[in-house]
N, C-alpha and C. Protein backbone atom coordinates (compact mmCIF):
# COMPACT_ATOMS: atom_id res chain seq x y z
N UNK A 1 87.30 -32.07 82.98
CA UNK A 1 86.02 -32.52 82.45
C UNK A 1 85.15 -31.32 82.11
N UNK A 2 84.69 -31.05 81.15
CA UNK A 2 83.83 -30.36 80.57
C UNK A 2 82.37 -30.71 80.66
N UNK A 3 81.86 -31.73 81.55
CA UNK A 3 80.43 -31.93 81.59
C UNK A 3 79.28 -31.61 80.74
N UNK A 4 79.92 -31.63 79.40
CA UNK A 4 79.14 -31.79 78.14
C UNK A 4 78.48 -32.99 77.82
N UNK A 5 76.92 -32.84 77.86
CA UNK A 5 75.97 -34.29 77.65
C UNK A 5 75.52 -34.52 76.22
N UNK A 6 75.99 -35.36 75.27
CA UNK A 6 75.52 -35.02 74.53
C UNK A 6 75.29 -36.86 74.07
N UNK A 7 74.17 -37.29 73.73
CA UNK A 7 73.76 -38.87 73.69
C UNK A 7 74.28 -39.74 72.53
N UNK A 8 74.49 -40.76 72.22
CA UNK A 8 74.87 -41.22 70.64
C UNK A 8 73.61 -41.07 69.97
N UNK A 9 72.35 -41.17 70.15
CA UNK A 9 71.10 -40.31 68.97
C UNK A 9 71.20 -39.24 69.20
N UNK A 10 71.41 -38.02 69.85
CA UNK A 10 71.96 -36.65 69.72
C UNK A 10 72.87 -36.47 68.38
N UNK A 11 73.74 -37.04 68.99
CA UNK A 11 75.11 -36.87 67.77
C UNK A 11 75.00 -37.72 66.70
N UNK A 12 74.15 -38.49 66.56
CA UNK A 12 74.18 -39.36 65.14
C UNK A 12 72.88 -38.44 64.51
N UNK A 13 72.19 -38.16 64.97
CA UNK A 13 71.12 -37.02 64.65
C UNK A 13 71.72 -35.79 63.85
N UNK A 14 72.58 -35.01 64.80
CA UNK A 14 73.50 -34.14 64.29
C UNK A 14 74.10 -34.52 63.11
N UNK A 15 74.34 -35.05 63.65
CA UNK A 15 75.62 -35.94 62.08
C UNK A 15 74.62 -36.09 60.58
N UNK A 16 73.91 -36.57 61.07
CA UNK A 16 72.91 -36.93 59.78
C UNK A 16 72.19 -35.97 59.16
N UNK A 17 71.97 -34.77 59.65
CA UNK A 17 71.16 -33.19 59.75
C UNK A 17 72.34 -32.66 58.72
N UNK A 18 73.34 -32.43 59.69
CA UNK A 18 74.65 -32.01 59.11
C UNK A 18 75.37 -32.54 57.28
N UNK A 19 74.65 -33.81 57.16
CA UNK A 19 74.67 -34.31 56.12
C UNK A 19 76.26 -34.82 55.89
N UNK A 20 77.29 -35.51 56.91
CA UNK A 20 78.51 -35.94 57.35
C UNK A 20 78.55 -37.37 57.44
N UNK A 21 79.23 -37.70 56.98
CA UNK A 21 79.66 -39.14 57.22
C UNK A 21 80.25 -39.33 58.45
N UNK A 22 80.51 -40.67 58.75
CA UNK A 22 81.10 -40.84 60.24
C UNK A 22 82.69 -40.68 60.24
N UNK A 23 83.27 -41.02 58.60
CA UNK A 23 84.35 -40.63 58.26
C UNK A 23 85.12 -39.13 58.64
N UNK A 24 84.30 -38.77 58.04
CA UNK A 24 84.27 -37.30 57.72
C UNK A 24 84.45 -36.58 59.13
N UNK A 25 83.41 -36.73 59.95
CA UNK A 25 83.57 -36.41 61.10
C UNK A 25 84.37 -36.80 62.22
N UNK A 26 84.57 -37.99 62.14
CA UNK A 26 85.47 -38.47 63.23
C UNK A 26 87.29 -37.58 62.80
N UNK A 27 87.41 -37.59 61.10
CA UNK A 27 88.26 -37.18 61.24
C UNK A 27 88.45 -35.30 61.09
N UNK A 28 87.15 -34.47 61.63
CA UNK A 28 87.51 -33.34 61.69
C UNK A 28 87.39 -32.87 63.09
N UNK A 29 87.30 -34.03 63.88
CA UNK A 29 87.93 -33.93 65.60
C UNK A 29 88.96 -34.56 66.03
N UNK A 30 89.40 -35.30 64.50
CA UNK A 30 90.89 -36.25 65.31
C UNK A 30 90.06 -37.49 66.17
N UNK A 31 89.06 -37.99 65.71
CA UNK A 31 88.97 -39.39 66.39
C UNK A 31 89.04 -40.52 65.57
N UNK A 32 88.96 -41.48 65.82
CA UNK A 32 88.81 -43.00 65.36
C UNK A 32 87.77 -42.79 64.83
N UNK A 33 87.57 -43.50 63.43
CA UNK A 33 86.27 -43.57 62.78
C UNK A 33 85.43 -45.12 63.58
N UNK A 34 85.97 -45.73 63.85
CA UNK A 34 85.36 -47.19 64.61
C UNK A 34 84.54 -46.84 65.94
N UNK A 35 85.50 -45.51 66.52
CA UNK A 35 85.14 -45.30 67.76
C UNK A 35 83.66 -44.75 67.98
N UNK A 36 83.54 -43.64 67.00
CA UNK A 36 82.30 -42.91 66.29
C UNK A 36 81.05 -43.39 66.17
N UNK A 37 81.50 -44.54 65.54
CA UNK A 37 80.44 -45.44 64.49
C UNK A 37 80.00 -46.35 66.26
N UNK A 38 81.06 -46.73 66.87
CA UNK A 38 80.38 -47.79 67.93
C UNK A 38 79.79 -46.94 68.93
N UNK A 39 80.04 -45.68 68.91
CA UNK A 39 79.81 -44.59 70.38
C UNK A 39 77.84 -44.51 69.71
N UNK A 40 77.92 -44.23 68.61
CA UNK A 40 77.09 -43.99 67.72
C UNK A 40 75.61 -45.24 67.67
N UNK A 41 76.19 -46.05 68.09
CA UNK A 41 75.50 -47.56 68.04
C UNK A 41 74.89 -48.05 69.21
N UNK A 42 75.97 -47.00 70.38
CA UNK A 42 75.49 -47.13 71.58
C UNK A 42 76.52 -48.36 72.43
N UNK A 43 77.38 -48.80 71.66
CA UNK A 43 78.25 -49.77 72.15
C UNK A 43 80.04 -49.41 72.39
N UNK A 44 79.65 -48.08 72.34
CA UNK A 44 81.01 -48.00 73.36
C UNK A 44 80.94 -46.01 73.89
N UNK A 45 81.40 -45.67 74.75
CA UNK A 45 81.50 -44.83 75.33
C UNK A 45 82.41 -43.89 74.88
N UNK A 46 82.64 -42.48 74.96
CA UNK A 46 83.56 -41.52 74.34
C UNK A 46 83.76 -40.94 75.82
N UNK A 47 84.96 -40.46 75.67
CA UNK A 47 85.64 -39.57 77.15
C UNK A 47 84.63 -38.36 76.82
N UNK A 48 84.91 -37.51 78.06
CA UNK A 48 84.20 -36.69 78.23
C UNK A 48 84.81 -35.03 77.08
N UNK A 49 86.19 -35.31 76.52
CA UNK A 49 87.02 -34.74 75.53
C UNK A 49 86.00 -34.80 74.11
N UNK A 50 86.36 -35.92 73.85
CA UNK A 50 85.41 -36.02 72.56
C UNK A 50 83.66 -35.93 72.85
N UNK A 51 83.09 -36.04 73.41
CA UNK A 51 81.50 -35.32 73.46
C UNK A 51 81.85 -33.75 73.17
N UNK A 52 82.65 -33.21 74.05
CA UNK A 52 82.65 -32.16 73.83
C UNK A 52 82.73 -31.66 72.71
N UNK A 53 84.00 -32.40 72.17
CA UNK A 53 84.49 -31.59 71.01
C UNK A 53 83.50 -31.62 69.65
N UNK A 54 82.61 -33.14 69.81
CA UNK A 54 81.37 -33.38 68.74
C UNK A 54 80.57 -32.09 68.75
N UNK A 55 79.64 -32.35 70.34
CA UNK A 55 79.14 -31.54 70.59
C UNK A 55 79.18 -29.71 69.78
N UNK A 56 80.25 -29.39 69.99
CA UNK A 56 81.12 -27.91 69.90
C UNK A 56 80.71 -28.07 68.23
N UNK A 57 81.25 -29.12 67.46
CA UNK A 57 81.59 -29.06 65.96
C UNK A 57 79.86 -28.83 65.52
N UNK A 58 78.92 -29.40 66.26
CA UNK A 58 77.75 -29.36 66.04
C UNK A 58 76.96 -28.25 65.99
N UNK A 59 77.48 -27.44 66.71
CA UNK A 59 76.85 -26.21 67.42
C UNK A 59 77.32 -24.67 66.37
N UNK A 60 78.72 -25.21 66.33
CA UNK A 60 79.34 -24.13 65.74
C UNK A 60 78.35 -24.33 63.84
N UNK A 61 78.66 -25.18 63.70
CA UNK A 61 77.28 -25.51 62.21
C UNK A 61 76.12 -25.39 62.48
N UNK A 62 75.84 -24.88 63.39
CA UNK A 62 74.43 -24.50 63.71
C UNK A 62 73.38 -25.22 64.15
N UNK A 63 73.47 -26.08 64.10
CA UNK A 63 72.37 -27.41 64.65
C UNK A 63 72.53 -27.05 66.27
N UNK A 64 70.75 -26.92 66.35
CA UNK A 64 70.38 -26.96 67.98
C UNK A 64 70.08 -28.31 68.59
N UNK A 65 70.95 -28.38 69.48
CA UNK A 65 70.21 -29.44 70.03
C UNK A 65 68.98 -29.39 71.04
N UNK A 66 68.28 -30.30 71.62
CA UNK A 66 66.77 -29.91 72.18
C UNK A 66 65.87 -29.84 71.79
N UNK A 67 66.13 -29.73 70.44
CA UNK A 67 64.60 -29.04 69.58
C UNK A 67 64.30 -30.46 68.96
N UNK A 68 63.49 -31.07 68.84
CA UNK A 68 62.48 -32.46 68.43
C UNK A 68 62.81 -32.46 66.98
N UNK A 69 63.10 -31.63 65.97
CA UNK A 69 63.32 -31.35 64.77
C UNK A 69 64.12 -30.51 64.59
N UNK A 70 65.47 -30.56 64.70
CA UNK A 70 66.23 -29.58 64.95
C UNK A 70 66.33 -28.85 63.47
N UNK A 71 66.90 -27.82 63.52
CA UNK A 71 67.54 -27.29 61.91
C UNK A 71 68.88 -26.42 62.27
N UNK A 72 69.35 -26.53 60.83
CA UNK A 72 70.90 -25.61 60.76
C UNK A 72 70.53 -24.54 60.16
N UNK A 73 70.84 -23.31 61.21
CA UNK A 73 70.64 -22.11 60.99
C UNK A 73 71.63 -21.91 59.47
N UNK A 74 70.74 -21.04 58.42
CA UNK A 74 71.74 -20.68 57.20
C UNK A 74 71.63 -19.19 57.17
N UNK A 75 73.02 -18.61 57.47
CA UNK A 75 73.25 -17.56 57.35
C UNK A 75 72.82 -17.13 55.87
N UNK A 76 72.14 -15.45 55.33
CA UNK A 76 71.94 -15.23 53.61
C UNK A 76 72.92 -14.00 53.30
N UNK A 77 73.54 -13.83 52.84
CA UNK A 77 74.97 -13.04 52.51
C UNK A 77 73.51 -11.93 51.71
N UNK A 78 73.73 -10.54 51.78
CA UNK A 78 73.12 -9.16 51.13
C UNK A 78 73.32 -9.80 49.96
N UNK A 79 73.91 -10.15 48.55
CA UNK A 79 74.06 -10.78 47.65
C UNK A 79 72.99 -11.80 47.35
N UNK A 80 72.81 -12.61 47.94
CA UNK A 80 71.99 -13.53 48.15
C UNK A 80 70.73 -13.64 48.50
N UNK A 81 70.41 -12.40 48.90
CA UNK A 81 69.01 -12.12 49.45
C UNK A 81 68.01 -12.27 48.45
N UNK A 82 68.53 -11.74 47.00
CA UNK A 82 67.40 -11.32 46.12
C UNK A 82 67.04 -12.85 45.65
N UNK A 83 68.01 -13.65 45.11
CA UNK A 83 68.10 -15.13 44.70
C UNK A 83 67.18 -15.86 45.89
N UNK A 84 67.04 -15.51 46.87
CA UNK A 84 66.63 -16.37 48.22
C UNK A 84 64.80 -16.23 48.06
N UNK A 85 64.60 -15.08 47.09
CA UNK A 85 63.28 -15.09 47.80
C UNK A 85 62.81 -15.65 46.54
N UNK A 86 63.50 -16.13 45.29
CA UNK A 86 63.36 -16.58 44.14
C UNK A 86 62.39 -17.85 44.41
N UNK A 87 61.23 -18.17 43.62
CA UNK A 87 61.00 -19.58 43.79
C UNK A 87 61.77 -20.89 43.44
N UNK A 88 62.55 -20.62 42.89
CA UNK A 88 63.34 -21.89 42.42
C UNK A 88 64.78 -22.17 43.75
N UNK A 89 65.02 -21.47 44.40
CA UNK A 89 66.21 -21.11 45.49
C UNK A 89 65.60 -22.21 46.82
N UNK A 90 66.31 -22.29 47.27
CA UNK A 90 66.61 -23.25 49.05
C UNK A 90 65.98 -24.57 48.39
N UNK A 91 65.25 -24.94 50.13
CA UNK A 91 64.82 -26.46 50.02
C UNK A 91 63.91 -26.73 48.83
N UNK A 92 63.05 -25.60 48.51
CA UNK A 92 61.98 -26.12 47.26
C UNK A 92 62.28 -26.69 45.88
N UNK A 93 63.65 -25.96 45.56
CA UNK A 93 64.40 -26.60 44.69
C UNK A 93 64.61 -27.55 44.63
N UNK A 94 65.37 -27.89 45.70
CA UNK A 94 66.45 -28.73 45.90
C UNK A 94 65.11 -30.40 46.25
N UNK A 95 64.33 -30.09 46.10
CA UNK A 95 63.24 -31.46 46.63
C UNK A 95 62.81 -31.48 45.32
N UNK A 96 62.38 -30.36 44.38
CA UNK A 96 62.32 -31.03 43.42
C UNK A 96 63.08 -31.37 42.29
N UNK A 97 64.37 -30.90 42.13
CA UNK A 97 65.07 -31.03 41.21
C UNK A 97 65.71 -32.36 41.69
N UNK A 98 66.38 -32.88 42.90
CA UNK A 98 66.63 -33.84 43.15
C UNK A 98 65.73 -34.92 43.83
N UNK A 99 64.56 -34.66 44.26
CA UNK A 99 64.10 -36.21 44.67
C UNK A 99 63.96 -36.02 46.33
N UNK A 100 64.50 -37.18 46.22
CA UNK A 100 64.43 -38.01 47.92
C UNK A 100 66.14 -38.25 47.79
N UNK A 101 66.31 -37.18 48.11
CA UNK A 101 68.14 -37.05 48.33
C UNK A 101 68.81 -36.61 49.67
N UNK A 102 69.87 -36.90 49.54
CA UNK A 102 70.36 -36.00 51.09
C UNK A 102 72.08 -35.41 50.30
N UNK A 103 72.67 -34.86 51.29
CA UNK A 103 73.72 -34.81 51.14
C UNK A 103 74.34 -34.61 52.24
N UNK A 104 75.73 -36.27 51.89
CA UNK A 104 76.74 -35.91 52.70
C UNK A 104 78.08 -35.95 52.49
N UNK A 105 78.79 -35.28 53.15
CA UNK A 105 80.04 -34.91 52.63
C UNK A 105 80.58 -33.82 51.50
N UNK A 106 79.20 -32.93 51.26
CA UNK A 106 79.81 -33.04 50.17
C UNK A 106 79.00 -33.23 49.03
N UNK A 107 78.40 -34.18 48.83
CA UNK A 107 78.19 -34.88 47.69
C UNK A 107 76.41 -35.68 48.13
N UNK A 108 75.57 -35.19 46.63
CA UNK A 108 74.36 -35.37 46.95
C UNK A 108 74.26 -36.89 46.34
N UNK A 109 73.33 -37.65 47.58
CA UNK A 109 73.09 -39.46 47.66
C UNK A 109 71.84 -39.50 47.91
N UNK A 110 71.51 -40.42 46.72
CA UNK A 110 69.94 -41.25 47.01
C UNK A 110 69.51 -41.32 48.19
N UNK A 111 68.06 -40.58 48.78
CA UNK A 111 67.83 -40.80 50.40
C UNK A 111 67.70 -42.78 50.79
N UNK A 112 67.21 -43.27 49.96
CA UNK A 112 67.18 -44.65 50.18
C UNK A 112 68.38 -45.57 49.98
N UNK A 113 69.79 -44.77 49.93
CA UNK A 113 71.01 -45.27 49.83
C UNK A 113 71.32 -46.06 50.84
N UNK A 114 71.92 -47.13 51.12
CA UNK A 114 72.13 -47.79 52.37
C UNK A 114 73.35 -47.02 53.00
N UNK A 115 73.28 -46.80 54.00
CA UNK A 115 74.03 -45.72 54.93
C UNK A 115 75.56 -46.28 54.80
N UNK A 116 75.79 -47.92 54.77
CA UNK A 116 77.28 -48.21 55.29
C UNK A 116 77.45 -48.47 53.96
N UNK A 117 77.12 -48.51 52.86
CA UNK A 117 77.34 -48.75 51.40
C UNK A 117 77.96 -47.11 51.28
N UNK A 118 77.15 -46.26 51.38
CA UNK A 118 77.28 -44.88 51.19
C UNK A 118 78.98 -44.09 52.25
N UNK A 119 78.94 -44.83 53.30
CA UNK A 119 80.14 -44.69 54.29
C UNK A 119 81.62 -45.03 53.75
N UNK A 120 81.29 -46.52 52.88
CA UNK A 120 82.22 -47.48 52.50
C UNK A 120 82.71 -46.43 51.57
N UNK A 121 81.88 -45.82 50.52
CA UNK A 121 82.14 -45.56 49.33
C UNK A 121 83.43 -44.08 49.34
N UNK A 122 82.66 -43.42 50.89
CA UNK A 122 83.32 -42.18 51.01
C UNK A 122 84.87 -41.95 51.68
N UNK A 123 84.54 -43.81 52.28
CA UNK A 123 85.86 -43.85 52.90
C UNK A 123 87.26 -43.80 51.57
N UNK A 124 86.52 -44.77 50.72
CA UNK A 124 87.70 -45.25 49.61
C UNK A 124 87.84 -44.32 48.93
N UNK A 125 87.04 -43.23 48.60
CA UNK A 125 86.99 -41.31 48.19
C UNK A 125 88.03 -40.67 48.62
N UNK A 126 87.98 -40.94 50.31
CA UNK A 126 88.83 -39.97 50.68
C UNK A 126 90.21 -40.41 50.61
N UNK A 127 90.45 -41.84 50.99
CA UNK A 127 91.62 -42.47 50.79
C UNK A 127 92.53 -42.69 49.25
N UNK A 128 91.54 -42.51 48.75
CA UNK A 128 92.34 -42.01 47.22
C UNK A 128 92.56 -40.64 47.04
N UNK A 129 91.95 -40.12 47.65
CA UNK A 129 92.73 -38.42 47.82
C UNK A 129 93.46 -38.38 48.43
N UNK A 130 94.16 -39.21 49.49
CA UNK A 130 94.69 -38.99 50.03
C UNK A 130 96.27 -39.59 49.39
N UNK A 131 95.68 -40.42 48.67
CA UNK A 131 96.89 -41.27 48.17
C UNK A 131 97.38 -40.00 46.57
N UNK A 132 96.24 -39.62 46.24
CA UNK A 132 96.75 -38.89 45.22
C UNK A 132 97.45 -37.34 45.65
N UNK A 133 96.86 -36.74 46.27
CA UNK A 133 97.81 -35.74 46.90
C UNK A 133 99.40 -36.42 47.75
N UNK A 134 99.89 -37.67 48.10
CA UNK A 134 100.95 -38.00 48.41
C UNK A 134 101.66 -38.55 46.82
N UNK A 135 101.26 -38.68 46.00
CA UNK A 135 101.74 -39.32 44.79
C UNK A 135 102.06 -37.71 43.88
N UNK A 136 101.14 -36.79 44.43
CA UNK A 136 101.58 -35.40 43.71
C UNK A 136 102.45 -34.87 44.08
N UNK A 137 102.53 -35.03 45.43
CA UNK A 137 103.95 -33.83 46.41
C UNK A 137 105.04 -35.18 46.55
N UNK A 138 105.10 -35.84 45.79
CA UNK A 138 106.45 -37.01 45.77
C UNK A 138 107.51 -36.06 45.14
N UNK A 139 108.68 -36.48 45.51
CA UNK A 139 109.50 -35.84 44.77
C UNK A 139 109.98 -36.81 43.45
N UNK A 140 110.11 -36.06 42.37
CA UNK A 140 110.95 -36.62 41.02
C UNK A 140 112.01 -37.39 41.21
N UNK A 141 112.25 -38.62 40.63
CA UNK A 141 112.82 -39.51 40.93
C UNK A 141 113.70 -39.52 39.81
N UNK A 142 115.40 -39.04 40.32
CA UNK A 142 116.53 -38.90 38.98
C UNK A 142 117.04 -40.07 38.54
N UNK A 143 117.27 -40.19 37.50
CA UNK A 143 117.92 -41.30 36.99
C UNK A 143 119.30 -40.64 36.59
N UNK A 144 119.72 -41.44 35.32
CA UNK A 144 121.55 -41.32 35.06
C UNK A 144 121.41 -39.78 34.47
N UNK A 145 122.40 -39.48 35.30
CA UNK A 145 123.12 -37.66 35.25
C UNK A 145 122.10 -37.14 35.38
N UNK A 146 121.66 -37.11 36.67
CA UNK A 146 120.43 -36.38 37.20
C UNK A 146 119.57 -36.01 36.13
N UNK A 147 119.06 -36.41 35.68
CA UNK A 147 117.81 -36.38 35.06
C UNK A 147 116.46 -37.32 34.92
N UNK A 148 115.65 -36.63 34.88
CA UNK A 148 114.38 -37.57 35.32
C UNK A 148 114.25 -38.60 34.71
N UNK A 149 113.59 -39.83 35.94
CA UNK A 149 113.63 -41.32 35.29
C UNK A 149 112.01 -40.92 35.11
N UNK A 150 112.15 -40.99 33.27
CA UNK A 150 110.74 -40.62 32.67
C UNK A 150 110.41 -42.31 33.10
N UNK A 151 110.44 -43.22 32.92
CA UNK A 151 109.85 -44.40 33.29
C UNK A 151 109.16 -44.32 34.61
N UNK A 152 109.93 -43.86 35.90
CA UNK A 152 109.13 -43.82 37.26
C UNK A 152 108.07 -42.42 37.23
N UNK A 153 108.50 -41.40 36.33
CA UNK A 153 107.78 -40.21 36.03
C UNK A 153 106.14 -41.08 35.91
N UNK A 154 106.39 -41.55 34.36
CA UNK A 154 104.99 -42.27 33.61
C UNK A 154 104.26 -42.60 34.44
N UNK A 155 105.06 -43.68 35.33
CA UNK A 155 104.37 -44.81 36.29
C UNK A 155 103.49 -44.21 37.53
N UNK A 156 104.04 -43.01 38.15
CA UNK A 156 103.59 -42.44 38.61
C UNK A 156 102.54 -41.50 38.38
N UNK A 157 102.28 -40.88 37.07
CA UNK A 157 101.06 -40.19 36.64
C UNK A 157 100.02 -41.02 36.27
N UNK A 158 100.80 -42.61 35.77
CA UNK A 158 99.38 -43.58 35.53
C UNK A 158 98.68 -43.68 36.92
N UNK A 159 99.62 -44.03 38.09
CA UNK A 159 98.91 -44.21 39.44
C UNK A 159 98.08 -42.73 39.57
N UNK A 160 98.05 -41.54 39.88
CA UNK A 160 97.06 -40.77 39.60
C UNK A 160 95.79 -40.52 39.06
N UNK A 161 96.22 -40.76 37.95
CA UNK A 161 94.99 -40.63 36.92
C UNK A 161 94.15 -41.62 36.66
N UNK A 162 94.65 -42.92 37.53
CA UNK A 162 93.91 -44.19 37.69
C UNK A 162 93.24 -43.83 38.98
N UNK A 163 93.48 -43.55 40.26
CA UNK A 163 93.12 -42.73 41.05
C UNK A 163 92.31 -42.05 40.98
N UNK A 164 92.50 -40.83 40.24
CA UNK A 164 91.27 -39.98 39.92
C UNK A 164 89.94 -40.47 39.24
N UNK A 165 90.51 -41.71 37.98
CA UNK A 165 89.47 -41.87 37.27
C UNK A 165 88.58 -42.96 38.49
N UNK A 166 89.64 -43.48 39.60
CA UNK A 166 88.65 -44.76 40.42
C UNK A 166 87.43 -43.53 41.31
N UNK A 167 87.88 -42.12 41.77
CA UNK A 167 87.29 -41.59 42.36
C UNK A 167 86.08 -40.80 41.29
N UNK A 168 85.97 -40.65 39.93
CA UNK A 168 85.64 -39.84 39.13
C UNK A 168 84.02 -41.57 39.41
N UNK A 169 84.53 -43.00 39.44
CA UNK A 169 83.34 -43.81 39.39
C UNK A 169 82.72 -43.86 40.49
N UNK A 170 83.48 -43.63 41.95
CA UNK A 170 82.65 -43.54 43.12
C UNK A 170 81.88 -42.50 43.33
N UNK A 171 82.37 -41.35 42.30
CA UNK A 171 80.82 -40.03 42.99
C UNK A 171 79.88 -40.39 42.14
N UNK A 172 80.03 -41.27 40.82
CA UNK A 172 79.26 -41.98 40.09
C UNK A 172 77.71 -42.32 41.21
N UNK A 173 79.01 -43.60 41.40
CA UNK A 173 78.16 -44.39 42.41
C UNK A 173 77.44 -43.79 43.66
N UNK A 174 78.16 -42.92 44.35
CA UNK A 174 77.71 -42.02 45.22
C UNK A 174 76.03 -41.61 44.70
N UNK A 175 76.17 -41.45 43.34
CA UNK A 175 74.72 -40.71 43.06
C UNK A 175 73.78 -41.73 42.62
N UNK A 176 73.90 -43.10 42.48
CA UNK A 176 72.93 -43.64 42.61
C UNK A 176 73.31 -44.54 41.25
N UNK A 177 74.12 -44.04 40.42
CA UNK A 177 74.30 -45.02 38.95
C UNK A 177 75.04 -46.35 39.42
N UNK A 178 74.52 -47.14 37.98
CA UNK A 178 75.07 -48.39 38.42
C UNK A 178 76.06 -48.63 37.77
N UNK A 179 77.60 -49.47 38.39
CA UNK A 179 78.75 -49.82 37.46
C UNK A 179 78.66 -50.48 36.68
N UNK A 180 79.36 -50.59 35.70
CA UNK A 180 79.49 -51.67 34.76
C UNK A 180 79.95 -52.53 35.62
N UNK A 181 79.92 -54.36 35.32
CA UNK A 181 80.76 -54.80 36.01
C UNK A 181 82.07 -54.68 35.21
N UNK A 182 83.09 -55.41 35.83
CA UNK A 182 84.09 -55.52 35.26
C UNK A 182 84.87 -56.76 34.51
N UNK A 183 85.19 -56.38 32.96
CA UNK A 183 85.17 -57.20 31.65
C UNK A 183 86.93 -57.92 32.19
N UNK A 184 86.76 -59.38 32.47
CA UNK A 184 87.55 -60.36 32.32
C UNK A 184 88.58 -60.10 31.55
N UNK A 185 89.64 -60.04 31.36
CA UNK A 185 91.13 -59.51 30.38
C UNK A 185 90.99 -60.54 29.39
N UNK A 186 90.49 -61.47 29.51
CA UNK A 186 90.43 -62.46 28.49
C UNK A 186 89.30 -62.15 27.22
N UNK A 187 88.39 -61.28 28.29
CA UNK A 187 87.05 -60.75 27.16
C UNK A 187 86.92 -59.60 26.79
N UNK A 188 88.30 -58.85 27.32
CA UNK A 188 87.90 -57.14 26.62
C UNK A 188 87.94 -57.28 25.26
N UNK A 189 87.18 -56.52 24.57
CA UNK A 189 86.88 -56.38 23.13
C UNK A 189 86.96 -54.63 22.79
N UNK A 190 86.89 -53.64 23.86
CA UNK A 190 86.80 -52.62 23.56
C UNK A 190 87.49 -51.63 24.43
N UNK A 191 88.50 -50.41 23.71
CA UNK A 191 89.12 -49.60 25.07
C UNK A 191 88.21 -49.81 25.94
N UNK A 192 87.11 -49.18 26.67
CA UNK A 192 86.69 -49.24 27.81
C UNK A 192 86.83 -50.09 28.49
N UNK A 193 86.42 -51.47 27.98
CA UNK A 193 86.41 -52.58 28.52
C UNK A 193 87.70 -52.44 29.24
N UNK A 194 88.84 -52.49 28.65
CA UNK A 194 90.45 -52.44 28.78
C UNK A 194 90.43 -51.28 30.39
N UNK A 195 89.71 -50.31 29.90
CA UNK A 195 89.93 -48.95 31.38
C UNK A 195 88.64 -49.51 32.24
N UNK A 196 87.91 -50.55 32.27
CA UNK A 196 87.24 -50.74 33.15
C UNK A 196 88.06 -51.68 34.25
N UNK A 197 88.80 -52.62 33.26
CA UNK A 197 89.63 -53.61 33.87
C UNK A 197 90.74 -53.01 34.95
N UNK A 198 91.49 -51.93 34.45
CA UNK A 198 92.10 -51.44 35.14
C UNK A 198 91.76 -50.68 36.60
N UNK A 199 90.65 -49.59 36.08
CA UNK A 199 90.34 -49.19 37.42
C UNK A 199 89.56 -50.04 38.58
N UNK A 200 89.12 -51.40 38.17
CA UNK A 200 88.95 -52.25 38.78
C UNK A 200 89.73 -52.45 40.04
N UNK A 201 91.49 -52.25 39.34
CA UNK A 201 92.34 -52.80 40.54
C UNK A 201 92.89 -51.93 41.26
N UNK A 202 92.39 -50.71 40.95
CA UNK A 202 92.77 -49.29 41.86
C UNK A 202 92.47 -48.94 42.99
């Protein structure tokens, strides 16, 4: 036991500072994303392993805990110094060029985004990366006299690039735009319509 205390508003605090999804995080300690989200809620408990290891991931990114308003220390690289004292450089920018924004994961979201809309979105993000990096390192599939079955070839770069284009609409969405809905096969009238239909079912 490592007798590391660290509370579910501690660490959902962190988390949210940090600008991390629960995704995101649960899986850069190796936990359950359910487990996270309920430890997080206050409705279920974490071993004394995982506090720690939150804890640790928190610390090492710089977030203090204790402090009523905590902040993440940002290291400024000699390079960077001159740009830093620029008026347009850090938070001043970044509040007015974007708004009432945050960013997590990654990727900058409407501050008034609904949190499990915004969770949902990053989950199906990552899971199409994940599916597209296993659809890339597949191996080529031979057909007659070893040579490539261009048919499973095709089929397989359409699954990709349908992939990419489903993830190219969620950072869409991520930022606040709204989808088209999606045009009935009976009523497409226009390519798009036709590639809306599709990435629909991706």
């Amino acid at each position: 036991m490592h007798n590391v205390i660290i509370t579910a508003e501690q660490a959902k605090t962190a988390r949210t500072v940090l600008g991390l999804s629960q995704g995101k995080m649960a899986g850069l300690i190796g936990l359950n994303r359910s487990y996270l989200s309920q430890f997080e809620n206050g409705r279920y408990l974490l071993d004394d392993d995982s506090l720690y290891l939150l804890r640790e991931y928190y610390e090492k990114q710089g977030y203090v805990f204790g402090i009523e308003q905590s902040t993440v220390t940002q290291s400024v690289s000699p390079k960077d110094e001159a740009s830093a004292s620029s008026p347009l450089v850090g938070d001043d920018l970044s509040s007015r060029m974007l708004g009432a924004a945050r960013v997590m994961d990654g990727f900058v979201v409407p501050d008034d985004a609904d949190p499990d809309e915004i969770e949902v979105i990053l989950l199906n993000f990552t899971d199409n990366e994940r599916k597209i990096n296993q659809l890339l390192n597949s191996p080529v599939k031979r057909g007659w006299l070893g040579g490539i079955d261009e048919d499973d070839q095709d089929m397989r770069e359409l699954d990709v690039l349908k992939l990419m284009a489903r993830n190219y609409l969620l950072v869409k969405e991520l930022h606040g735009h709204e989808l088209l809905p999606v045009t009935p096969k009976e009523k497409i009238e226009t390519i798009g319509d036709g590639i809306n239909e599709i990435f629909a079912d991706v």
